[in-house]
Protein backbone atom coordinates (compact mmCIF):
# COMPACT_ATOMS: atom_id res chain seq x y z
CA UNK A 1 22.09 3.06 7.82
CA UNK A 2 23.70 2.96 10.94
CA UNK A 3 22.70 3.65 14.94
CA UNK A 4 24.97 4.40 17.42
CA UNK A 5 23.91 3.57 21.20
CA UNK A 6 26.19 3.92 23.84
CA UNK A 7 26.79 4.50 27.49
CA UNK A 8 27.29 3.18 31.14
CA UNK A 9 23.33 3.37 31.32
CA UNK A 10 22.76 -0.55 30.08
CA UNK A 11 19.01 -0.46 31.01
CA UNK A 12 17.75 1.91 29.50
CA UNK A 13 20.64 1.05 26.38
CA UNK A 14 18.75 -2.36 26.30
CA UNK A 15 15.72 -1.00 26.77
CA UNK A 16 16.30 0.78 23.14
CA UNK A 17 17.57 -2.25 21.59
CA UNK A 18 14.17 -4.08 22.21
CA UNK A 19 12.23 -1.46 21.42
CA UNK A 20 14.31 -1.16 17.81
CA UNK A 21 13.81 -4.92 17.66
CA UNK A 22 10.40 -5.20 18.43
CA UNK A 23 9.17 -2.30 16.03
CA UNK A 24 11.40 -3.90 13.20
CA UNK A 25 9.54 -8.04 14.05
CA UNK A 26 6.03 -6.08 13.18
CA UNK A 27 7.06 -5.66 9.38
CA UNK A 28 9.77 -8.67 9.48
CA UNK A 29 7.41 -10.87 11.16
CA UNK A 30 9.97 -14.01 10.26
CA UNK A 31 12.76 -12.53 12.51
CA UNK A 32 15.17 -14.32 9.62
CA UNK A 33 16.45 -11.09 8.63
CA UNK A 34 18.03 -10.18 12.09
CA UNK A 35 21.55 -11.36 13.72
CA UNK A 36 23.36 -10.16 16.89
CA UNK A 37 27.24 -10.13 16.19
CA UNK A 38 29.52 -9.70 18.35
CA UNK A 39 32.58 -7.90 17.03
CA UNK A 40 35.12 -9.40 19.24
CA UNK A 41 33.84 -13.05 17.94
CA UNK A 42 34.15 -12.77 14.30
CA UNK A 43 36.61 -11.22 11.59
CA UNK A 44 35.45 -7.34 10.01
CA UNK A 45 35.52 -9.68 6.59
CA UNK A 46 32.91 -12.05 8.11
CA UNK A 47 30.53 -9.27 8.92
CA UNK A 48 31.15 -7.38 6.02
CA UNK A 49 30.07 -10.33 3.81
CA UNK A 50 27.02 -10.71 6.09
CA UNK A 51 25.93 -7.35 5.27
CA UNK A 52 26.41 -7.29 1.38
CA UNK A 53 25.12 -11.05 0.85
CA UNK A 54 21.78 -10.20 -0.83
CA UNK A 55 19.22 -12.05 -0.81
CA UNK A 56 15.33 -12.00 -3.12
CA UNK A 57 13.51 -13.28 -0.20
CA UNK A 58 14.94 -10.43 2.46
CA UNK A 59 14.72 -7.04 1.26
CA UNK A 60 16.20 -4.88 4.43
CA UNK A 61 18.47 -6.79 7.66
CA UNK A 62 18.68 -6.01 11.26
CA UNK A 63 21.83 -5.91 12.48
CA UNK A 64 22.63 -5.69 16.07
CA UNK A 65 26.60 -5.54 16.13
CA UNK A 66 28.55 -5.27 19.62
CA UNK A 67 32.52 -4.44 20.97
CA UNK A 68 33.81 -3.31 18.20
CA UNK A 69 35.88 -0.89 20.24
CA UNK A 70 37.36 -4.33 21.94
CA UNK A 71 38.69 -5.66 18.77
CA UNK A 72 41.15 -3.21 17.44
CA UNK A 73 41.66 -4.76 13.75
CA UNK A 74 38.01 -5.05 13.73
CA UNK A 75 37.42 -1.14 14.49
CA UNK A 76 40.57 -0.36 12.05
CA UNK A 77 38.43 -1.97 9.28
CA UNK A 78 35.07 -0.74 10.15
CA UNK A 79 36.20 2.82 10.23
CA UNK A 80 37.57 2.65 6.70
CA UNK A 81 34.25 1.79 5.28
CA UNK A 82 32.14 3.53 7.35
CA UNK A 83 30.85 5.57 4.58
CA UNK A 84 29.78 2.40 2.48
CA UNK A 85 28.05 1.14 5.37
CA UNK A 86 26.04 4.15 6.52
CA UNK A 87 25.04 3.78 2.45
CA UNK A 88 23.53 0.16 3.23
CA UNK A 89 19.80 -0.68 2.62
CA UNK A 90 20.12 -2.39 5.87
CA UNK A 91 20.02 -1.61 9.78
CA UNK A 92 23.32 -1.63 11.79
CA UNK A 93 22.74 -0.52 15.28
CA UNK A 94 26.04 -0.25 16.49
CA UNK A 95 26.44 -0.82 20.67
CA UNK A 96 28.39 0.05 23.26
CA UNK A 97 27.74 -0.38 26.71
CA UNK A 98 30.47 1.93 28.19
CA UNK A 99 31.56 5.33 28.34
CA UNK A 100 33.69 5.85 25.14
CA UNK A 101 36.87 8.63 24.06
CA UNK A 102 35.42 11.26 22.29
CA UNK A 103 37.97 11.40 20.55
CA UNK A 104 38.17 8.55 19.08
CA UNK A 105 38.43 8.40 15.38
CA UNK A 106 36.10 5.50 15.05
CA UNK A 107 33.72 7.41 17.45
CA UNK A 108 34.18 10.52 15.32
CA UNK A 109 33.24 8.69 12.34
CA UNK A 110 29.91 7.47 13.70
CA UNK A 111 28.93 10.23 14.97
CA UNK A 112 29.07 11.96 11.41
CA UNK A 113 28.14 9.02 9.29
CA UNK A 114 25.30 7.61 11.86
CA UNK A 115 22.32 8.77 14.13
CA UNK A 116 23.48 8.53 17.66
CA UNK A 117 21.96 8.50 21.06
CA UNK A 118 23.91 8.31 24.23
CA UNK A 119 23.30 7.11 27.31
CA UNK A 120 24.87 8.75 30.38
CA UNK A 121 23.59 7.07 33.86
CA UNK A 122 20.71 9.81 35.61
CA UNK A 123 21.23 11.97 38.13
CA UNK A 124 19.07 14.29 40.75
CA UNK A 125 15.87 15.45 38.80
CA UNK A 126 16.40 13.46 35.77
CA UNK A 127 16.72 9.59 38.12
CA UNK A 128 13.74 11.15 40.31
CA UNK A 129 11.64 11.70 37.31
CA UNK A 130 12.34 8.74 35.75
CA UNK A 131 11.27 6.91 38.62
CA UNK A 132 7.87 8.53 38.80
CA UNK A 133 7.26 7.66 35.39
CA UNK A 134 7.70 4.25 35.67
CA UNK A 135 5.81 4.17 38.62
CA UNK A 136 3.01 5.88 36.69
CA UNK A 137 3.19 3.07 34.56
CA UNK A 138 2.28 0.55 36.52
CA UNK A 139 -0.92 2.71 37.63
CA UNK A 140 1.09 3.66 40.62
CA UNK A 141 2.23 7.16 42.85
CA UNK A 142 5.39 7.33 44.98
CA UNK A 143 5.01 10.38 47.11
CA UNK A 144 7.61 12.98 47.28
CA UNK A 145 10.19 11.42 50.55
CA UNK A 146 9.54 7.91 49.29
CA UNK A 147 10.84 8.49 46.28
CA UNK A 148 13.90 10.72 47.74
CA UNK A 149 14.27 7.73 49.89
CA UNK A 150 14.26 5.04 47.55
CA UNK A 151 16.85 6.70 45.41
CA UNK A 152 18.88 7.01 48.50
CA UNK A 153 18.56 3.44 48.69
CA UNK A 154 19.12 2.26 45.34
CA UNK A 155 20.82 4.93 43.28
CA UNK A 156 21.00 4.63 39.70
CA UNK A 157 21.41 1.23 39.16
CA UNK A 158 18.19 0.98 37.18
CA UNK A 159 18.47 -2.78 36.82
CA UNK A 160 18.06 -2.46 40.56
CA UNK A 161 15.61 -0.06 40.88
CA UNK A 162 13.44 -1.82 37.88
CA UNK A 163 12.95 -4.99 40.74
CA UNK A 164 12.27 -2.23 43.13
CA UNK A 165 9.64 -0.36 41.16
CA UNK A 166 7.68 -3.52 40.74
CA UNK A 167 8.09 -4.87 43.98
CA UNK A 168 6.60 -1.78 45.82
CA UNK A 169 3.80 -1.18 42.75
CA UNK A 170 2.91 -5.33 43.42
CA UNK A 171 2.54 -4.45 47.47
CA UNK A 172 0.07 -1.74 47.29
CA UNK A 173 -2.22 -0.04 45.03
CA UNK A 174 -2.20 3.63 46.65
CA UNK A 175 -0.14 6.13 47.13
CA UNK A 176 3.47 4.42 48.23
CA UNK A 177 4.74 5.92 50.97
CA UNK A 178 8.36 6.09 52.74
CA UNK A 179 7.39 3.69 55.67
CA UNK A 180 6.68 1.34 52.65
CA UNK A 181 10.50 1.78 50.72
CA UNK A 182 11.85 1.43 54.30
CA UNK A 183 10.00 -1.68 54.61
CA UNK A 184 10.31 -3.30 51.16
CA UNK A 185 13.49 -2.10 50.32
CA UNK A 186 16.75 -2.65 51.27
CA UNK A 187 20.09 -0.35 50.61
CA UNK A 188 23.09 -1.41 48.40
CA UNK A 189 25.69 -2.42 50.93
CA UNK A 190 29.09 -1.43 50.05
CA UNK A 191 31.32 -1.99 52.93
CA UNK A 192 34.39 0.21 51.32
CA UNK A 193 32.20 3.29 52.45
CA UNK A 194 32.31 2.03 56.31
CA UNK A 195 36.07 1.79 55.74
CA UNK A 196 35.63 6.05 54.38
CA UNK A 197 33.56 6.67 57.57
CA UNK A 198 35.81 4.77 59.89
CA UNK A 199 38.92 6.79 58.22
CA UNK A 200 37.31 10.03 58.71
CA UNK A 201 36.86 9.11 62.17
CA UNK A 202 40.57 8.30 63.05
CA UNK A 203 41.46 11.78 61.51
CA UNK A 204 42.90 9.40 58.48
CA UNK A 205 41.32 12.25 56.03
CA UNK A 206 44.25 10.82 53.63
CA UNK A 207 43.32 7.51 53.39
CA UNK A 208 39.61 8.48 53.25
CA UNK A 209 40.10 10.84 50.66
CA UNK A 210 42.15 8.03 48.64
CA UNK A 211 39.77 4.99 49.46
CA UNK A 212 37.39 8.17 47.50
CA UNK A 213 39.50 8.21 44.76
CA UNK A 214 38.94 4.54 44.39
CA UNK A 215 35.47 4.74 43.78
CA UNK A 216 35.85 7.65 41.41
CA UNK A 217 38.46 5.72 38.94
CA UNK A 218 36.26 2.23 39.18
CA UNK A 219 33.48 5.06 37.78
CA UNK A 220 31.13 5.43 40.47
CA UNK A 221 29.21 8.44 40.56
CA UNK A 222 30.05 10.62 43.48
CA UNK A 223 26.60 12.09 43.59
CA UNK A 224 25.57 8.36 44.76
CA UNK A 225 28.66 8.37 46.99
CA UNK A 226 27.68 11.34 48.76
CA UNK A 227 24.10 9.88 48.91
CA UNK A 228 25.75 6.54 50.65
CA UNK A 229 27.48 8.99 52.83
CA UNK A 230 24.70 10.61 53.99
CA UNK A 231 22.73 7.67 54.44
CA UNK A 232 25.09 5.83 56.77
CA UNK A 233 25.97 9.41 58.83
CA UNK A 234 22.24 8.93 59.48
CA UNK A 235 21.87 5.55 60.47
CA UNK A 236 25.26 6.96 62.75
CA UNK A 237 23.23 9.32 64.31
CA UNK A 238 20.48 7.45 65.26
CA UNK A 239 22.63 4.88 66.56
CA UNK A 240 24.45 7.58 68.41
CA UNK A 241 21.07 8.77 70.04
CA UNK A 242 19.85 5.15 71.01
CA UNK A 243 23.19 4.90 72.95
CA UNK A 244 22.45 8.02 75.25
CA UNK A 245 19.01 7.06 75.76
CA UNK A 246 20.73 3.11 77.05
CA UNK A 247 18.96 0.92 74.24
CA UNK A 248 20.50 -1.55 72.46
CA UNK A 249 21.60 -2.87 69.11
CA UNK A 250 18.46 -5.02 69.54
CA UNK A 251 16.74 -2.01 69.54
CA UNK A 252 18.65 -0.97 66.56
CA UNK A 253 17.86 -3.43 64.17
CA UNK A 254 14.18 -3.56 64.94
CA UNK A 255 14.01 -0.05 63.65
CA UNK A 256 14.78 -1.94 59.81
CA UNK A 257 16.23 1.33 58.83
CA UNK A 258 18.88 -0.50 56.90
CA UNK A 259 20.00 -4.29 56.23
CA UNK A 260 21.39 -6.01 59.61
CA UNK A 261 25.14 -6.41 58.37
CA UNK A 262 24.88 -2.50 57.59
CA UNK A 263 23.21 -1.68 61.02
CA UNK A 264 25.72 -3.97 62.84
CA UNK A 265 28.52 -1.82 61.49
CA UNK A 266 26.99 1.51 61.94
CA UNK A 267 26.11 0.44 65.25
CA UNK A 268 30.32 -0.12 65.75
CA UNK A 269 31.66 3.09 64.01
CA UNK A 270 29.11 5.13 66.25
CA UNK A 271 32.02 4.58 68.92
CA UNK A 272 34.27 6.69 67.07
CA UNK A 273 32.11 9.63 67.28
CA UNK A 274 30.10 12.20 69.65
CA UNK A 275 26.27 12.69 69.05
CA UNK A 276 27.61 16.49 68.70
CA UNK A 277 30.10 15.75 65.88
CA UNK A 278 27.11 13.09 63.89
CA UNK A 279 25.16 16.54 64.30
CA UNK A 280 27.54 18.72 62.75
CA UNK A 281 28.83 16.20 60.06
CA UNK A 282 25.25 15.38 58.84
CA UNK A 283 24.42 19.15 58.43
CA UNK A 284 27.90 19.35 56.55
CA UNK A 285 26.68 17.04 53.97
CA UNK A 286 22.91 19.06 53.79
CA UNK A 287 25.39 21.84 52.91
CA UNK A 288 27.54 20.24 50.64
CA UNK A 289 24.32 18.84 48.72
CA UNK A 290 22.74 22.52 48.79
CA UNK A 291 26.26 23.53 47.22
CA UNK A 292 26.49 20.88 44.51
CA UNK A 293 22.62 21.45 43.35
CA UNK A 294 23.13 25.21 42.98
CA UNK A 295 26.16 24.53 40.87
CA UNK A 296 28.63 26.16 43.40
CA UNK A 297 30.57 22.98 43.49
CA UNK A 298 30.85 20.09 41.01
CA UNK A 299 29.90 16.85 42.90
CA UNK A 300 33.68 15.65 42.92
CA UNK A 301 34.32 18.80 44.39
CA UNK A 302 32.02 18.86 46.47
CA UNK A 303 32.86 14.88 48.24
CA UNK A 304 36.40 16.00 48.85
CA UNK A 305 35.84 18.79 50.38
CA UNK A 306 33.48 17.46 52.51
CA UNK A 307 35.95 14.67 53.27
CA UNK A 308 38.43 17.67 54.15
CA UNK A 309 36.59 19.49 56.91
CA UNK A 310 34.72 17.02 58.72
């Protein structure tokens, strides 16, 4: 029998695997009959006589088996006997924690001989609503801004947002609020998307629109680049409206809208723009949002051209 689990999600990839490993430890209470190989580590022979060594004390194995797509040879060998495998009295969950070429023969052949599940990293409703329900269970409710907010904040790095969930569920017992994420919580820096913002403001839209690009091929989502976007055109606005009203970056900073390296350099790049064009940028991106939820644009789409007329 073989599984098939991939995707760029690792959490909740991992959270799969345990829950696989932990349901097969309540009949195989001796854990002997399980083994982690990793593909790229070991010859197809090696695990091939793993898997067909019989034995009268262990009637059905576990086998957690990792990279094959890394070793070529490996993923040559597998796919020819693919079909004897998928015969086997025993468990092979197959993994792969990346985004694979559908395509692929070998991926081809899994999918037909094997169960698979997918994991694609969550978006919009499906992140929100995953983030509720973990709340929920930890006996906890995020209302509806705090939890916009803390996916703002976060994005869909659930490893991230797992440390975040139990952090704000450990501070309070109610109802968490906004003021709380804003408090507790503290954005992912990436200093790249200054560079964007400062690009856009010199009327560099070409180097803005490639340092985009860059984000794109390394495989970052642009829903959560748009999000990061809109996050620091905020914090530019706010900075912006400080300045007329004479404060400070003192004043700034005690706000703790965002982490003080982050705040420093949104309190610099709000030089290189007029409250007016914050105003009209930040409603550009409300638009661009509304645009990309009612499937108008893609998100892709919907970044660059964003990038284009501001």
């Amino acid at each position: 029998m073989i599984l098939f689990l991939y995707g760029k999600d690792t959490y909740r990839l991992c959270q799969k695997l345990r829950e696989i490993e932990n349901q097969y430890k309540r009949v195989h209470k001796s854990g002997l009959n399980l083994e982690k190989i990793d593909a790229s580590q070991i010859s197809f022979k090696e695990f091939w006589d793993k898997l067909f060594q019989r034995s009268m004390f262990i009637k059905k194995k576990l086998f957690f088996l990792e990279n094959v797509f890394s070793n070529q040879k490996f993923k040559e060998q597998f796919t020819e006997k693919i079909k004897d495998i998928s015969r086997s009295e025993d468990i092979v969950v197959l993994l792969e924690k990346k985004e694979l070429v559908q395509n692929d023969k070998t991926f081809k052949a899994l999918k037909k001989y094997g169960k698979s599940q997918e994991f694609k990293l969550l978006e919009g409703a499906s992140l929100r609503n995953w983030v509720e329900k973990e709340f929920k269970k930890r006996g906890r409710i995020i209302d509806s801004r705090a939890l916009l907010r803390l996916v703002e904040f976060v994005g869909n790095n659930l490893w991230q947002m797992d440390g975040e969930i139990k952090k704000l569920s450990n501070y309070k017992k109610g109802t968490i609020r906004e003021g709380d994420v804003n408090l507790l919580v503290k954005p992912k820096i990436d200093v790249s998307i200054f560079e964007t913002i400062e690009a856009v403001a010199q009327k560099n839209k070409k180097k803005a629109l490639r340092l985009i690009q860059n984000h794109l091929q390394k495989g970052d989502s642009p829903l959560y680049l748009l999000k990061m976007i809109n996050f620091q055109f905020r914090n530019l606005l706010i900075a912006s409206t400080l300045k007329t009203k004479h404060k400070t970056l003192s004043d700034f900073l005690k706000l703790n809208i965002s982490h003080p390296y982050a705040a420093q350099k949104s309190w610099q790049a709000s030089n290189y723009f007029t409250p007016e064009q914050l105003k009209k940028a930040y409603l550009k991106i409300f638009e661009t949002d509304l645009a990309i939820k009612s499937g108008k644009l893609t998100p892709e789409e919907g970044l660059k051209m964003f990038l284009a007329q501001i």
